[in-house]
Every structure is written in C-alpha cells, then in structure tokens.
C-alpha atoms as a PDB file:
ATOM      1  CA  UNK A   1    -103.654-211.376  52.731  1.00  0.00           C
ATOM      2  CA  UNK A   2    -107.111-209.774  51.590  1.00  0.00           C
ATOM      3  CA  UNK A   3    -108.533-211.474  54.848  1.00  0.00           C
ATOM      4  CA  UNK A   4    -105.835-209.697  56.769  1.00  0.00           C
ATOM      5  CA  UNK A   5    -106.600-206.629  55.347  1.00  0.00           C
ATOM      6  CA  UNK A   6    -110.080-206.363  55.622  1.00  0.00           C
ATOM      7  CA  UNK A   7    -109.838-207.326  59.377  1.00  0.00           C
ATOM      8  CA  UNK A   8    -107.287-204.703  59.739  1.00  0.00           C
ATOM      9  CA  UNK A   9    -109.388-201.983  58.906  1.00  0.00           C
ATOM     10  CA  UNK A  10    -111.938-203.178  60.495  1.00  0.00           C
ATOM     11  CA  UNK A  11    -110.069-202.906  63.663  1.00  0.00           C
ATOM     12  CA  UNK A  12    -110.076-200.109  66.207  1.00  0.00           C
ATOM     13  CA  UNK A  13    -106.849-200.433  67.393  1.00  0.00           C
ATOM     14  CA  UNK A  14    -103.706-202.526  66.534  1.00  0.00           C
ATOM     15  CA  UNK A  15    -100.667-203.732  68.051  1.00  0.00           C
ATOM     16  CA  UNK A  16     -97.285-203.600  65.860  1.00  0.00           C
ATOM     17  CA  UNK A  17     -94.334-204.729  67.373  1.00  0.00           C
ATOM     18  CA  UNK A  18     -92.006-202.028  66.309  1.00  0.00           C
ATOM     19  CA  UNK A  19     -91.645-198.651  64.730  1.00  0.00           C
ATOM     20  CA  UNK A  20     -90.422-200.143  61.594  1.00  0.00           C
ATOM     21  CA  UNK A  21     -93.636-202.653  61.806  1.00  0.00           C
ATOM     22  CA  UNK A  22     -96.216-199.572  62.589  1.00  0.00           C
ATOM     23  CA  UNK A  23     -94.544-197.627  59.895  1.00  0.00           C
ATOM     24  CA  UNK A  24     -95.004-200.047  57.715  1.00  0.00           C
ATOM     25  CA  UNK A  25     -98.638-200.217  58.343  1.00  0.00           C
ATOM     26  CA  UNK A  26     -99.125-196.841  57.964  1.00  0.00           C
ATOM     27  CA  UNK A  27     -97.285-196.557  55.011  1.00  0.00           C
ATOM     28  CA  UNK A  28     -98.868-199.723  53.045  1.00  0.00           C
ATOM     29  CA  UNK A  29    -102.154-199.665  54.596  1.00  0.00           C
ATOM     30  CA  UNK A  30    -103.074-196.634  55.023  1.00  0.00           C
ATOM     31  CA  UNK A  31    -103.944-196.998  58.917  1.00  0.00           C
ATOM     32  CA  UNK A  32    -103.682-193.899  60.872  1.00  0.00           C
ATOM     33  CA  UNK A  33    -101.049-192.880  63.086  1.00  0.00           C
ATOM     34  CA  UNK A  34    -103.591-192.950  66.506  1.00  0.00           C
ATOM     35  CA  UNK A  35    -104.969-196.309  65.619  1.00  0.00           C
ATOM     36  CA  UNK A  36    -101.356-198.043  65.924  1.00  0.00           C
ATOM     37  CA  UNK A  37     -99.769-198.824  69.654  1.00  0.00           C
ATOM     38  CA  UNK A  38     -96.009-199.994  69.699  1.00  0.00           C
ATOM     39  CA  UNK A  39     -95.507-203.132  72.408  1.00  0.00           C
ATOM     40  CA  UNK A  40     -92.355-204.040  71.942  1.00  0.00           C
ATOM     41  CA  UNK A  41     -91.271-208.026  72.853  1.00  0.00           C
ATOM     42  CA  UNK A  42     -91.158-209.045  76.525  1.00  0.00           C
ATOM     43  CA  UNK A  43     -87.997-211.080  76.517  1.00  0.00           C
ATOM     44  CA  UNK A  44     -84.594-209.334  77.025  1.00  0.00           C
ATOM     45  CA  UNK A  45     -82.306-211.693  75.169  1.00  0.00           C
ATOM     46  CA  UNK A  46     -79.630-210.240  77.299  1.00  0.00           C
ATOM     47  CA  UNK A  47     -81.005-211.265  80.537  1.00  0.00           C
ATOM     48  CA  UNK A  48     -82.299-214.223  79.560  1.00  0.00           C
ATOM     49  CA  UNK A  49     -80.238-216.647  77.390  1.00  0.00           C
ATOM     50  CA  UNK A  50     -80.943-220.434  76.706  1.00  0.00           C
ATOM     51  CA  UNK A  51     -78.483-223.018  78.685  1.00  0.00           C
ATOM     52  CA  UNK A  52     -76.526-225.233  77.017  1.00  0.00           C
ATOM     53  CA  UNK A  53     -75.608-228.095  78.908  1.00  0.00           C
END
C-alpha cells in the first residue's frame, strides 16, 4: 500500500471509477477534489450479456 500511496500523491491527476471510489480517496487520502476525474466502466451489462449456449 505505501507504494500506492506515495505514487498517488505524486500524481497529477487520477482516475476513480466512481463517486463512492473518488470519495473515498478524498476522504482517506487526502487528495483534492480537482485532482480526481470520475470514468465510469464502459460495459453496459444491460446491453451486453454473456451467451449461454
């Protein structure tokens, strides 16, 4: 984790993959609000479902 950590502050900007996750971050890490962009997963589950044959 301390490896982790250090590269996350070292970091200009990071990617979280939800509120909860950036919230987190913020919260625990102590990264700022601006540094933190929310992309959200590209797969709808809804759309695109496994086949089972």
């Amino acid at each position: 984790l301390s490896l982790d950590y250090k590269g996350i502050k070292k970091a200009t900007r990071i990617i979280a993959i939800s509120e909860a996750t950036k919230r987190d971050l913020m919260h625990l890490l102590a990264i700022p609000d601006e540094q933190i962009s929310v992309v959200y997963l590209g797969v709808d589950h809804t759309t695109f479902r496994p086949s089972f044959q």
